[in-house]
N, C-alpha and C. Protein backbone atom coordinates (compact mmCIF):
# COMPACT_ATOMS: atom_id res chain seq x y z
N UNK A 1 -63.07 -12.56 -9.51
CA UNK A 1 -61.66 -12.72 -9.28
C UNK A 1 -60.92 -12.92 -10.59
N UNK A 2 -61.42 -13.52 -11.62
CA UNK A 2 -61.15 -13.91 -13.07
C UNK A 2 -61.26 -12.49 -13.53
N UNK A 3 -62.21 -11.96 -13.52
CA UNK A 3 -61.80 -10.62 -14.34
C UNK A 3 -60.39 -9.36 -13.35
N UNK A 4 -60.60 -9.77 -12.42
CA UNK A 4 -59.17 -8.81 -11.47
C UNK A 4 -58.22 -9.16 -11.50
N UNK A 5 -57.74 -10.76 -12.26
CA UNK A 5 -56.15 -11.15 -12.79
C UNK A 5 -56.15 -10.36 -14.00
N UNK A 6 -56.99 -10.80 -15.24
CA UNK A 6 -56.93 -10.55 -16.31
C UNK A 6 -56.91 -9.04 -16.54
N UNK A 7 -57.83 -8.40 -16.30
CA UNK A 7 -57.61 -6.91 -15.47
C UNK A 7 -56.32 -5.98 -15.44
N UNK A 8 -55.27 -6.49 -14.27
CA UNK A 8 -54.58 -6.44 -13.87
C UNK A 8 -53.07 -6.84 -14.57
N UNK A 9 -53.38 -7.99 -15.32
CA UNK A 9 -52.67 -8.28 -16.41
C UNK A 9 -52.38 -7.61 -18.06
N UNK A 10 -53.50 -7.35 -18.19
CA UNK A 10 -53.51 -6.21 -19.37
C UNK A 10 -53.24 -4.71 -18.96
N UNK A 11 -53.41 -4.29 -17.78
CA UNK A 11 -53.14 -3.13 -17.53
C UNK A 11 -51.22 -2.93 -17.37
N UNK A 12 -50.83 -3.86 -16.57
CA UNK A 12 -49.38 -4.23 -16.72
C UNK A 12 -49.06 -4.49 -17.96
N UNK A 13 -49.52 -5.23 -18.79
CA UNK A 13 -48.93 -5.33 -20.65
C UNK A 13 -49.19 -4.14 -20.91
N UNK A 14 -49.50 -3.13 -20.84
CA UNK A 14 -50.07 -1.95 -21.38
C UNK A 14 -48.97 -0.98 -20.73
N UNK A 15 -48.71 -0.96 -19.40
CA UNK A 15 -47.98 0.13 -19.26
C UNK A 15 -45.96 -0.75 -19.35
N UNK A 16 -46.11 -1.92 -19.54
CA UNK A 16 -44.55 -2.21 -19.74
C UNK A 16 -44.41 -1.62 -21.79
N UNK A 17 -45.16 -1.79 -22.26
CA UNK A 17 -45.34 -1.55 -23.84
C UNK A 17 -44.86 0.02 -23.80
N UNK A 18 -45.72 1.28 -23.18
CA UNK A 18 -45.42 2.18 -22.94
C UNK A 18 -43.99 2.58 -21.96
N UNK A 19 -43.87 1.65 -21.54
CA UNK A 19 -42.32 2.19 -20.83
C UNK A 19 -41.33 1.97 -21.73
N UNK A 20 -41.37 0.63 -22.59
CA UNK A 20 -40.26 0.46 -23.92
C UNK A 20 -40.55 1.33 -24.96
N UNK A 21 -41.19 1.39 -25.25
CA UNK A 21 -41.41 3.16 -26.19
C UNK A 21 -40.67 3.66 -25.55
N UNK A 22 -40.97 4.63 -24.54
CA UNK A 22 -40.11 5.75 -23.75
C UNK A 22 -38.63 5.48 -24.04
N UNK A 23 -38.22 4.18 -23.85
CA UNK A 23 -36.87 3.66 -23.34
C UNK A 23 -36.57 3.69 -25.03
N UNK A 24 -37.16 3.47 -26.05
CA UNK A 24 -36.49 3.47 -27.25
C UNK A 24 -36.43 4.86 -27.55
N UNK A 25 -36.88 5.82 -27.40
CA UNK A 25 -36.74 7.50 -27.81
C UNK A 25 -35.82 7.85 -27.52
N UNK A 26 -35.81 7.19 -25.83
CA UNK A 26 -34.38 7.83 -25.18
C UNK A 26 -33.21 7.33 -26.03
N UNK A 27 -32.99 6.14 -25.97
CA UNK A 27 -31.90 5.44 -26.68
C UNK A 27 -31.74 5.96 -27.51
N UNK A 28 -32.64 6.13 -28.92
CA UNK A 28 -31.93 6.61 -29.99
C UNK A 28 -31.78 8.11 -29.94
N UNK A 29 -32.33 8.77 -29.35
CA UNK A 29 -32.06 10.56 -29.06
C UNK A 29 -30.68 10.40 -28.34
N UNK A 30 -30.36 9.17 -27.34
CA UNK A 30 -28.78 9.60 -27.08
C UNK A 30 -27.82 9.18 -27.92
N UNK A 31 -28.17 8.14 -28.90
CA UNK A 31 -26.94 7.72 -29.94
C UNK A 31 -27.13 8.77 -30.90
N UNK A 32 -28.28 9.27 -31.18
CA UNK A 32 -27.94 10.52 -32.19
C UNK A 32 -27.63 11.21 -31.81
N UNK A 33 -26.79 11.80 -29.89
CA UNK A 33 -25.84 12.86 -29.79
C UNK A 33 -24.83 12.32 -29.49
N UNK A 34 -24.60 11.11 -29.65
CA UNK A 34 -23.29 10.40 -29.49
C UNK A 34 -22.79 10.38 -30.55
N UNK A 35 -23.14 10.21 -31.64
CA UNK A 35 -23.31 10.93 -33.17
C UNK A 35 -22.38 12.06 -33.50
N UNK A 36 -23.65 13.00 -33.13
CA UNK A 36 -22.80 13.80 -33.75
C UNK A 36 -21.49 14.59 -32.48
N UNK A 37 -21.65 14.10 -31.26
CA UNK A 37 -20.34 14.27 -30.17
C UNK A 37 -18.94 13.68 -30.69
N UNK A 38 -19.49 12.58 -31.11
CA UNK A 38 -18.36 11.72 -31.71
C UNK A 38 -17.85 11.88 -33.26
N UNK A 39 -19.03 12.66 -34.13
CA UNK A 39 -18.57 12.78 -35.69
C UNK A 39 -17.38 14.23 -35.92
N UNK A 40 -16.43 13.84 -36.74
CA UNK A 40 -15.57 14.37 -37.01
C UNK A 40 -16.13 15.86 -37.40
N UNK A 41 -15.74 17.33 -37.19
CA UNK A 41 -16.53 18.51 -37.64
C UNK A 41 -15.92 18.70 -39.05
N UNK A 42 -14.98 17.74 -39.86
CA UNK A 42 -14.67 18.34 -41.03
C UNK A 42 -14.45 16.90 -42.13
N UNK A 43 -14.74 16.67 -42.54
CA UNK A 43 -14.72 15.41 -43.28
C UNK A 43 -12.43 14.73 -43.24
N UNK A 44 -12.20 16.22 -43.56
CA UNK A 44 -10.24 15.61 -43.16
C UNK A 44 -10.40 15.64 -41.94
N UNK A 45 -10.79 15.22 -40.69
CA UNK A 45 -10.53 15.21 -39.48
C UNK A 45 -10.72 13.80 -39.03
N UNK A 46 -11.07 12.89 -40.19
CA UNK A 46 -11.74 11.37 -39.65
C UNK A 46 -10.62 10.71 -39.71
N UNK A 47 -10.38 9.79 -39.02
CA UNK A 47 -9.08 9.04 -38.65
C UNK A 47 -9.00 8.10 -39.84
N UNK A 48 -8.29 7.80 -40.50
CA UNK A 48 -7.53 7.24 -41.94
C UNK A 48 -7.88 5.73 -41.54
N UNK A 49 -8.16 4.80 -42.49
CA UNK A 49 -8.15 4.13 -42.10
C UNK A 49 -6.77 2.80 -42.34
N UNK A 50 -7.15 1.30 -41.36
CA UNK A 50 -5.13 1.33 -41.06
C UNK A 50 -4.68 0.44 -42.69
N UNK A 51 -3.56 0.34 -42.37
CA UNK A 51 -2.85 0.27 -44.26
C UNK A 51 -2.80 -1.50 -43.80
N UNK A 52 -2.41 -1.91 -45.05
CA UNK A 52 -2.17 -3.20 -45.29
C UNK A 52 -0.32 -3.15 -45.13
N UNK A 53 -0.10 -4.26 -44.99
CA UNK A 53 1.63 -4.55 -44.85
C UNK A 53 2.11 -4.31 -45.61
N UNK A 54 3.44 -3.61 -45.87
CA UNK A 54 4.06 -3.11 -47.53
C UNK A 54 3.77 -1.67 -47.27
N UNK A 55 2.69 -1.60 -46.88
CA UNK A 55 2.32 0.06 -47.45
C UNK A 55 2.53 1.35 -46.06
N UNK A 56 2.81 2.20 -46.65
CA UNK A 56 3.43 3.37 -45.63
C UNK A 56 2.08 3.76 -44.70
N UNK A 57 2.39 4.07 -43.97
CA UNK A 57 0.93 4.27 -42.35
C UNK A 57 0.85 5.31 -43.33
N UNK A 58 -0.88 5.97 -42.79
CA UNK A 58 -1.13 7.36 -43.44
C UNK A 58 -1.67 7.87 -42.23
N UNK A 59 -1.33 8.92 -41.88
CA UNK A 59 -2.01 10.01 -41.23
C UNK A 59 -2.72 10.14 -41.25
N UNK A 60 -3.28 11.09 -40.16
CA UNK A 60 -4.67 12.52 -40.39
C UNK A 60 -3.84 13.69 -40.57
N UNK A 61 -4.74 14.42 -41.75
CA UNK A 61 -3.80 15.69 -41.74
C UNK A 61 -3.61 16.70 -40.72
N UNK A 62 -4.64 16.27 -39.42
CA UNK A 62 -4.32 17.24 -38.40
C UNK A 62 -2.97 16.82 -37.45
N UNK A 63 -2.67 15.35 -37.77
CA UNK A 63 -1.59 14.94 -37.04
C UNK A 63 -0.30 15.55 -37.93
N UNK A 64 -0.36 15.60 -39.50
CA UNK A 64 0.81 16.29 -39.93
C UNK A 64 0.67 17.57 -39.96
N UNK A 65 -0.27 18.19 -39.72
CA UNK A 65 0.07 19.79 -39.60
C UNK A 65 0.43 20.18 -38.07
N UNK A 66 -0.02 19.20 -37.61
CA UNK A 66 0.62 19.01 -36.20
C UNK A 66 2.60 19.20 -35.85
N UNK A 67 2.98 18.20 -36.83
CA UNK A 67 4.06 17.43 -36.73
C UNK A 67 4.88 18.88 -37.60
N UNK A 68 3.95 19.46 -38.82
CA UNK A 68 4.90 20.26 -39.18
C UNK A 68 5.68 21.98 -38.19
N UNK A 69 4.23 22.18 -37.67
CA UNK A 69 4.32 22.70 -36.91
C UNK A 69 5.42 22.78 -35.66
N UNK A 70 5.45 21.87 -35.02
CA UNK A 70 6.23 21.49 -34.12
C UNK A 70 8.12 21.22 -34.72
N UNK A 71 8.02 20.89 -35.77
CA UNK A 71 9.13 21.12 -36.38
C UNK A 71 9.80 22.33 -36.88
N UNK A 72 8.53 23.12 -37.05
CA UNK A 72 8.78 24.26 -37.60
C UNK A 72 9.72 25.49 -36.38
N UNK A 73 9.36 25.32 -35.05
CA UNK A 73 9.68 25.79 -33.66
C UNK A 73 11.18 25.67 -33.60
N UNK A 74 11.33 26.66 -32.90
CA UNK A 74 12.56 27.41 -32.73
C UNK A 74 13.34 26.67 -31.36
N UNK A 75 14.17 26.48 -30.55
CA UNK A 75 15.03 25.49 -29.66
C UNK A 75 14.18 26.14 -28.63
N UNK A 76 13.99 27.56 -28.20
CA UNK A 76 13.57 28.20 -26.72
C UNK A 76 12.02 28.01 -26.74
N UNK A 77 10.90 27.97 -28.34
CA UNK A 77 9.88 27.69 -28.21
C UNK A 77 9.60 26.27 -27.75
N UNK A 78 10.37 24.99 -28.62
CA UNK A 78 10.44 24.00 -27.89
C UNK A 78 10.80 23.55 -26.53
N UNK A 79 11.14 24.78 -25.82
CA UNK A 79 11.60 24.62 -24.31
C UNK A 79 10.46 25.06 -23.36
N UNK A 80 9.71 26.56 -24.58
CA UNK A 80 8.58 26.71 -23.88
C UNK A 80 7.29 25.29 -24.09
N UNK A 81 7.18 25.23 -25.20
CA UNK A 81 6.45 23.66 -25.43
C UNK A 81 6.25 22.56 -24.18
N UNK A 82 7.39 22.44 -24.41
CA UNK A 82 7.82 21.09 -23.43
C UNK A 82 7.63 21.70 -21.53
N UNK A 83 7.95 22.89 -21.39
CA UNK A 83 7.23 22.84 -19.74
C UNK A 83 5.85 22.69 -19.56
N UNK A 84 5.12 24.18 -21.10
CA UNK A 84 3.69 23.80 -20.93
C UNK A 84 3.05 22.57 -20.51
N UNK A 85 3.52 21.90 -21.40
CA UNK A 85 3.06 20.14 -22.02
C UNK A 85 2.95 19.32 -20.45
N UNK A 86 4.05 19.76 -19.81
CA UNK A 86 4.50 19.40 -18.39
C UNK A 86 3.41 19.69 -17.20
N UNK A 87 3.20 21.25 -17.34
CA UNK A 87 3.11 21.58 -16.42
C UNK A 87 0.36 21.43 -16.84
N UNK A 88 0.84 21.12 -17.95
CA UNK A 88 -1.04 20.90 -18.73
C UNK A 88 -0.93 19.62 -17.96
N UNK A 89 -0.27 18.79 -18.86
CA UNK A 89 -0.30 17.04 -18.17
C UNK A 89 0.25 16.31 -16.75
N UNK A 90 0.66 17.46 -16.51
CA UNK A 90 1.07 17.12 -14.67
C UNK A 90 2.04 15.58 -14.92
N UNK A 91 3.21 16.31 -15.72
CA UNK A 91 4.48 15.32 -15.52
C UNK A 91 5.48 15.76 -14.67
N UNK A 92 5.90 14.70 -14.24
CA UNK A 92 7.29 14.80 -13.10
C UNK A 92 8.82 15.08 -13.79
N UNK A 93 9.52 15.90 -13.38
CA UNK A 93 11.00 15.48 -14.12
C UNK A 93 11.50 14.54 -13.87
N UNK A 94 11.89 14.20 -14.49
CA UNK A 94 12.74 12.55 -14.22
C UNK A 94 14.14 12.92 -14.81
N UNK A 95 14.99 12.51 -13.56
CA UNK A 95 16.19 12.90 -13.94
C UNK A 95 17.33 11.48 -14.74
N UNK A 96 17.98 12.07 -15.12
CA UNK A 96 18.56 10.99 -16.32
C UNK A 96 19.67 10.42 -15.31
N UNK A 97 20.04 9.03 -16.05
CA UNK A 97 21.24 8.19 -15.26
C UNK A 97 22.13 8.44 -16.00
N UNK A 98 23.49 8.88 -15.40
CA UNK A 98 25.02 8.93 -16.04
C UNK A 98 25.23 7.87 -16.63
N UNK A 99 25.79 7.57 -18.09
CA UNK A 99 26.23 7.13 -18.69
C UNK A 99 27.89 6.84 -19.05
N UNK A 100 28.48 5.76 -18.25
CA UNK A 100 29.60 6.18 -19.34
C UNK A 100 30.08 5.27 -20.60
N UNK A 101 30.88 6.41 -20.69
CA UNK A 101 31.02 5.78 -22.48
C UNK A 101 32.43 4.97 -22.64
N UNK A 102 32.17 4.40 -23.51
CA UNK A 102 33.42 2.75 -23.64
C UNK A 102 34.92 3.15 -23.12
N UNK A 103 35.04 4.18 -23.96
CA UNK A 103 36.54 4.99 -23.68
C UNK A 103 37.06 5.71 -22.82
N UNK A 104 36.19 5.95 -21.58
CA UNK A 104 36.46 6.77 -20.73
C UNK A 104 37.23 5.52 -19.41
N UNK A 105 38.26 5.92 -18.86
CA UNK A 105 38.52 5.38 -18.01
C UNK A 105 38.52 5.08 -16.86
N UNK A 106 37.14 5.67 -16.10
CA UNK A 106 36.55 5.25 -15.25
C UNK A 106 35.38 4.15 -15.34
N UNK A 107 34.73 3.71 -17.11
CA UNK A 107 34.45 2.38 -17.07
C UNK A 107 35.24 1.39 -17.16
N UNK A 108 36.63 1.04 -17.79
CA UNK A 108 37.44 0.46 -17.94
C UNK A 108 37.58 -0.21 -16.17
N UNK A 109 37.99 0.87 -15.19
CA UNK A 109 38.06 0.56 -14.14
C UNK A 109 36.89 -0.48 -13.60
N UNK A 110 35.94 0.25 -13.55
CA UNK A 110 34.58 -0.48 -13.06
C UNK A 110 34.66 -2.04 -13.24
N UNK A 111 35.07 -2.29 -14.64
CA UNK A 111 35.11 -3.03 -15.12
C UNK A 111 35.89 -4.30 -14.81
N UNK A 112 37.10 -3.63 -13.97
CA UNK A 112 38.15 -4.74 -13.51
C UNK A 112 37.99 -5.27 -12.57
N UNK A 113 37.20 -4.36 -11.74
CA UNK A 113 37.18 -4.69 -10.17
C UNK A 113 35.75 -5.47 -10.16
N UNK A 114 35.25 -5.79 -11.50
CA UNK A 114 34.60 -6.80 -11.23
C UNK A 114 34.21 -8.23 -11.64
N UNK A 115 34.16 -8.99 -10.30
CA UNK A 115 34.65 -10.38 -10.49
C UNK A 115 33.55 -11.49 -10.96
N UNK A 116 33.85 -12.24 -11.56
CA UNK A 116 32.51 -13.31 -11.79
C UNK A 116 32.06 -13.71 -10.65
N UNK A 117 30.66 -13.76 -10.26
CA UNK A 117 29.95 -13.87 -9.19
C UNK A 117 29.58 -15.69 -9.52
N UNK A 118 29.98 -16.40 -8.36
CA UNK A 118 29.82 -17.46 -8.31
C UNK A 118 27.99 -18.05 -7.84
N UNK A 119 27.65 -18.89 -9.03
CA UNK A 119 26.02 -18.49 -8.17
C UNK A 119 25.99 -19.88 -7.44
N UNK A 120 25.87 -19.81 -6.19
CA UNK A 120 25.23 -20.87 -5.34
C UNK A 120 24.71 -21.59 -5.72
N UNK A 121 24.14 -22.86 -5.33
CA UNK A 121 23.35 -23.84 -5.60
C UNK A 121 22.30 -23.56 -4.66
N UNK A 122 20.83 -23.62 -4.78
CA UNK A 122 20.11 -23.32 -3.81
C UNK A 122 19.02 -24.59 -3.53
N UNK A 123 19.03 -25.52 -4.26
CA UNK A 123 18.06 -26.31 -4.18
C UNK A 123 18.75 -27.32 -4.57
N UNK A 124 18.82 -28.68 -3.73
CA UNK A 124 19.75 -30.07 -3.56
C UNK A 124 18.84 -31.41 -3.55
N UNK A 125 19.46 -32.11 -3.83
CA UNK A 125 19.03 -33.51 -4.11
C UNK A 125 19.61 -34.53 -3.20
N UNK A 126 18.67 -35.16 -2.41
CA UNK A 126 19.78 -35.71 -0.99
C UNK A 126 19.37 -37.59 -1.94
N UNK A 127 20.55 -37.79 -2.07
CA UNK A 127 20.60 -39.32 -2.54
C UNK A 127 21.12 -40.46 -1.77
N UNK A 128 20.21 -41.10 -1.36
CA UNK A 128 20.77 -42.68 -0.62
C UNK A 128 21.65 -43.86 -1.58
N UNK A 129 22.98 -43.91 -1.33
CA UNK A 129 23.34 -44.68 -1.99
C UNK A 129 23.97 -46.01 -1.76
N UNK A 130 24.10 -46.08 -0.67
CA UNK A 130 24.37 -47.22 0.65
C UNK A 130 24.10 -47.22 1.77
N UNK A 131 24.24 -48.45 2.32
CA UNK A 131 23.47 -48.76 3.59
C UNK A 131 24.66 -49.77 4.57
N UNK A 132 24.80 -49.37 5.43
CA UNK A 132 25.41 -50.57 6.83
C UNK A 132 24.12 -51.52 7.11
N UNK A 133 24.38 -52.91 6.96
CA UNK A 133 23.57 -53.74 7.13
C UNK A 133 22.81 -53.78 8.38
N UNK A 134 23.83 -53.63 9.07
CA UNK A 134 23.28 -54.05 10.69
C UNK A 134 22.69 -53.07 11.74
N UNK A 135 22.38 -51.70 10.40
CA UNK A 135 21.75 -50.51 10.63
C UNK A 135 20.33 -50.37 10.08
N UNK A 136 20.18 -51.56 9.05
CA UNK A 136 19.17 -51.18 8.10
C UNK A 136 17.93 -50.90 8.31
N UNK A 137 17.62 -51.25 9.88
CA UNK A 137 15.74 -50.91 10.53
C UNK A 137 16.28 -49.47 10.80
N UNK A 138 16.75 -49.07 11.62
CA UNK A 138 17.15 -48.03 11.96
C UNK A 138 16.96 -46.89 10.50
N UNK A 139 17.66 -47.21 9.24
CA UNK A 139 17.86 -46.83 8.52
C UNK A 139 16.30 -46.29 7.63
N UNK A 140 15.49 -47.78 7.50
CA UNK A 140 13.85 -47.07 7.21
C UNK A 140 13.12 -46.71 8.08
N UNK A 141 13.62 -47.04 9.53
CA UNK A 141 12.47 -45.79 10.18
C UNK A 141 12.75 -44.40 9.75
N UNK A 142 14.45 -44.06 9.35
CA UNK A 142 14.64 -42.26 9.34
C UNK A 142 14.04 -42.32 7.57
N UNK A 143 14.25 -43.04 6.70
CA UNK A 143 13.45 -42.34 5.62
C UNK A 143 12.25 -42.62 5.79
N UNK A 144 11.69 -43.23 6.67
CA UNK A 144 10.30 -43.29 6.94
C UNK A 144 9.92 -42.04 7.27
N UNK A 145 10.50 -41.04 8.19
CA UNK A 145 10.40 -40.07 8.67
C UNK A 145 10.84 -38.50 8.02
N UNK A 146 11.79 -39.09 6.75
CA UNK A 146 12.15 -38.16 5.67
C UNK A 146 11.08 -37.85 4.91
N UNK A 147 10.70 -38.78 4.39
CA UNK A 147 9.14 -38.60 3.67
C UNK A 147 7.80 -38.45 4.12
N UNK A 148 7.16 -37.73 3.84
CA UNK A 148 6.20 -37.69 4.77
C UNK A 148 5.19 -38.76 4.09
N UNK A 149 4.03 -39.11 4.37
CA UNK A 149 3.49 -39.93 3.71
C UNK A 149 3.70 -41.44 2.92
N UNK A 150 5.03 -41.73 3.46
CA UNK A 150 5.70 -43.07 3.66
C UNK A 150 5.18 -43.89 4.69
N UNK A 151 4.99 -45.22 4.40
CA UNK A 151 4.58 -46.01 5.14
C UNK A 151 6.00 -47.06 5.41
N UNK A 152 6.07 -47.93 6.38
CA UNK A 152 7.17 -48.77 6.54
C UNK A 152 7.90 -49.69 5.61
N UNK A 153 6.51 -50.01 4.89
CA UNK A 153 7.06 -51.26 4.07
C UNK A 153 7.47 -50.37 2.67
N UNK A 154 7.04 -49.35 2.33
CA UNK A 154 7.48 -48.73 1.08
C UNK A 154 8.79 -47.88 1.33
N UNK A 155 8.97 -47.87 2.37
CA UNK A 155 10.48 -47.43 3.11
C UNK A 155 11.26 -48.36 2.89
N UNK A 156 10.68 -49.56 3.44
CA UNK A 156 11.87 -51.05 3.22
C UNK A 156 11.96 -51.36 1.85
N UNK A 157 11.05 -51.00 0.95
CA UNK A 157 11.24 -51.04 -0.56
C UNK A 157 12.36 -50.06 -1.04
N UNK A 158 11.89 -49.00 -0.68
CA UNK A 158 12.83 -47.98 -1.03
C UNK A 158 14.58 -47.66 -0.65
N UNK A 159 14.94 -48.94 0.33
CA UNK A 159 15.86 -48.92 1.20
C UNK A 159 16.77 -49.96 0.23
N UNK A 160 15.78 -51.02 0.30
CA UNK A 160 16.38 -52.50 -0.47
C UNK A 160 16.81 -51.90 -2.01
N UNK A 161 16.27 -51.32 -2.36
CA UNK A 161 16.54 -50.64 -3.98
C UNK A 161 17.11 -49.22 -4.38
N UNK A 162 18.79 -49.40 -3.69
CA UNK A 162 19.42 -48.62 -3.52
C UNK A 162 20.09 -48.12 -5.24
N UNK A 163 20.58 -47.54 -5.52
CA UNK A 163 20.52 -45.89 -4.89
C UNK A 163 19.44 -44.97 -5.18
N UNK A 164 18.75 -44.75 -4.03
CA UNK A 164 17.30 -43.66 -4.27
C UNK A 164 17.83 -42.21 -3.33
N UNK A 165 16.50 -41.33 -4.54
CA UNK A 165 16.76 -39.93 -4.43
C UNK A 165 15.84 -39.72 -3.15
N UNK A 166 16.01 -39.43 -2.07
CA UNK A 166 15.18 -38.90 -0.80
C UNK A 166 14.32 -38.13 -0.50
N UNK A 167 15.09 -36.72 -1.00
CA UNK A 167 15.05 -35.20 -1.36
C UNK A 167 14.90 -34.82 -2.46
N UNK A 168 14.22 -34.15 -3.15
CA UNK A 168 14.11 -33.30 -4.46
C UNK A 168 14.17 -31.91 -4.37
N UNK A 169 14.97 -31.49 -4.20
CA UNK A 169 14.81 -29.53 -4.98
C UNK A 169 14.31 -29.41 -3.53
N UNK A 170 15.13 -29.27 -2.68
CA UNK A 170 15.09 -29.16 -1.01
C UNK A 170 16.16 -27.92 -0.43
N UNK A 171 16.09 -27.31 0.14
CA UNK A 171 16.90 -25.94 0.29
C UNK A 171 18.37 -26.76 1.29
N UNK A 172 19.50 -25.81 1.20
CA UNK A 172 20.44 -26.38 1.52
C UNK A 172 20.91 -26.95 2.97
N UNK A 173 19.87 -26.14 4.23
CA UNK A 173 19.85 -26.82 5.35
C UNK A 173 19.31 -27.79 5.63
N UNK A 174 17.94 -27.91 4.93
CA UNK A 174 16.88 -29.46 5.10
C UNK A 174 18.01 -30.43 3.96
N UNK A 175 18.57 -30.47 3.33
CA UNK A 175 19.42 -31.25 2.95
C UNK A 175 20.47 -31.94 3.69
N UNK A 176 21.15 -31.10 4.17
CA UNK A 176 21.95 -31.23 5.26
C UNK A 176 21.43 -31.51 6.68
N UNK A 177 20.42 -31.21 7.00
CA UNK A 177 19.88 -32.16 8.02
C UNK A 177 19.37 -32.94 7.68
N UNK A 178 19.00 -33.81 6.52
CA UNK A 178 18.43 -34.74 5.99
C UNK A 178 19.62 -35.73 5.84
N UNK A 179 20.72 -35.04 5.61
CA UNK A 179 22.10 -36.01 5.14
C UNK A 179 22.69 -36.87 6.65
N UNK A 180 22.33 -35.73 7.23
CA UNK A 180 23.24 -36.12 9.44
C UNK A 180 22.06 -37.15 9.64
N UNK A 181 20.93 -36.86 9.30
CA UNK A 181 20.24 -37.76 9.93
C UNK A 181 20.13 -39.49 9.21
N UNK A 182 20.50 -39.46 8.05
CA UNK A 182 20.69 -40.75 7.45
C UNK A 182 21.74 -41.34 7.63
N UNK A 183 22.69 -40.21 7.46
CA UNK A 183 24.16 -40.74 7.80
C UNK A 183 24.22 -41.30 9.49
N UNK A 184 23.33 -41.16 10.28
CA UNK A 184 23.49 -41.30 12.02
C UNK A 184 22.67 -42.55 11.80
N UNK A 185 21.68 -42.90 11.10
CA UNK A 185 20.85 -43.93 10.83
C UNK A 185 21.66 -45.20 10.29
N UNK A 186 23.08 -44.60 9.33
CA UNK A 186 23.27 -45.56 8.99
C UNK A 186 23.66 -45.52 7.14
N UNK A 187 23.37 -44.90 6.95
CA UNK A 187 23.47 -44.91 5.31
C UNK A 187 24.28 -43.86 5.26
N UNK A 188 24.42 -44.16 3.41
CA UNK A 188 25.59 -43.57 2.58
C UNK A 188 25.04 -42.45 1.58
N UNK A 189 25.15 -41.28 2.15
CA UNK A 189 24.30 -39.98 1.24
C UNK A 189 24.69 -39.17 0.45
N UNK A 190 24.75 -38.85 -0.63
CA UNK A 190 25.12 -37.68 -1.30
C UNK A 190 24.36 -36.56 -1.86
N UNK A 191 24.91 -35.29 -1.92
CA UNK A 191 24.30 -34.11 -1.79
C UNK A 191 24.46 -33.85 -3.83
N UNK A 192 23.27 -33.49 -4.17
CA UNK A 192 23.34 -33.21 -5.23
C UNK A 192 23.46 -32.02 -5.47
């Protein structure tokens, strides 16, 4: 049984040894066609490398013979250009937005008829700032019930040590039903 582990064990070290061979041939036979897939076919074709600050970008000269080229083109070749380019890269037309310009008097108009937009308040602050005495249980059961996670006696704290904020950054109906319901309880509320 001692010799059929050991056995068995060297025969496995033996063929994992031979499988990483294999696996290193492959590897480097594909980076040496990644190589030369990826190496430039002309020594000016290698991408420049990038400039320090101060100093002017440099090209590849295939990008400026590119650039001269394209400059060099006539208004109807650049019209043919530009559909090719369109119709190779599968772009959409996109149509342009009217512009108008300062002096024309249909912005002038635009312009009058429109009014400063008043922006709402959207988020309120409901503040307790007085209390009717002979309301005042009444008064911490409803902030008992305003807050969630209030207990009675930190209600009666919060009642006795007036003026407290109720509400924080609360939308404008829970405010306002927050205000009827203190105010019916008994207290003195204001809407921030």
């Amino acid at each position: 049984m001692y010799c059929t582990r050991n056995c068995l064990r060297s025969a496995l070290r033996a063929a994992v040894s031979i499988h990483r061979q294999q696996l290193k041939q492959q590897t480097s036979a594909l980076s040496a066609l990644r190589l030369l897939n990826t190496s430039p076919a002309a020594p000016s074709d290698a991408i420049a490398p990038p400039s320090f600050e101060g100093e002017p970008k440099q090209y590849s000269p295939k990008i400026q013979q590119l650039v001269n080229d394209i400059a060099s083109l006539t208004l109807f070749e650049v019209s043919d250009l530009n559909e090719l380019l369109k119709k190779t890269l599968n772009i959409q037309d996109v149509g342009m937005m009217p512009m108008m310009a300062p002096g024309v008097p249909g912005a002038q108009a635009t312009e009058e008829q429109e009014e400063p937009v008043k922006k709402e308040k959207l988020l309120f602050t409901v503040k307790l700032v007085a209390l009717n005495l002979s309301d005042k249980v009444k008064l911490i059961k409803e902030v008992k019930n305003c807050i969630q996670g209030l207990n009675l006696v930190q209600a009666k704290k919060l009642v006795e040590a007036l003026p407290q904020e109720i509400g924080v950054n609360i939308s404008k109906d829970q405010a306002e039903k927050m205000k009827a319901d203190l105010e019916a309880a008994g207290g003195t509320v204001e809407l921030e």
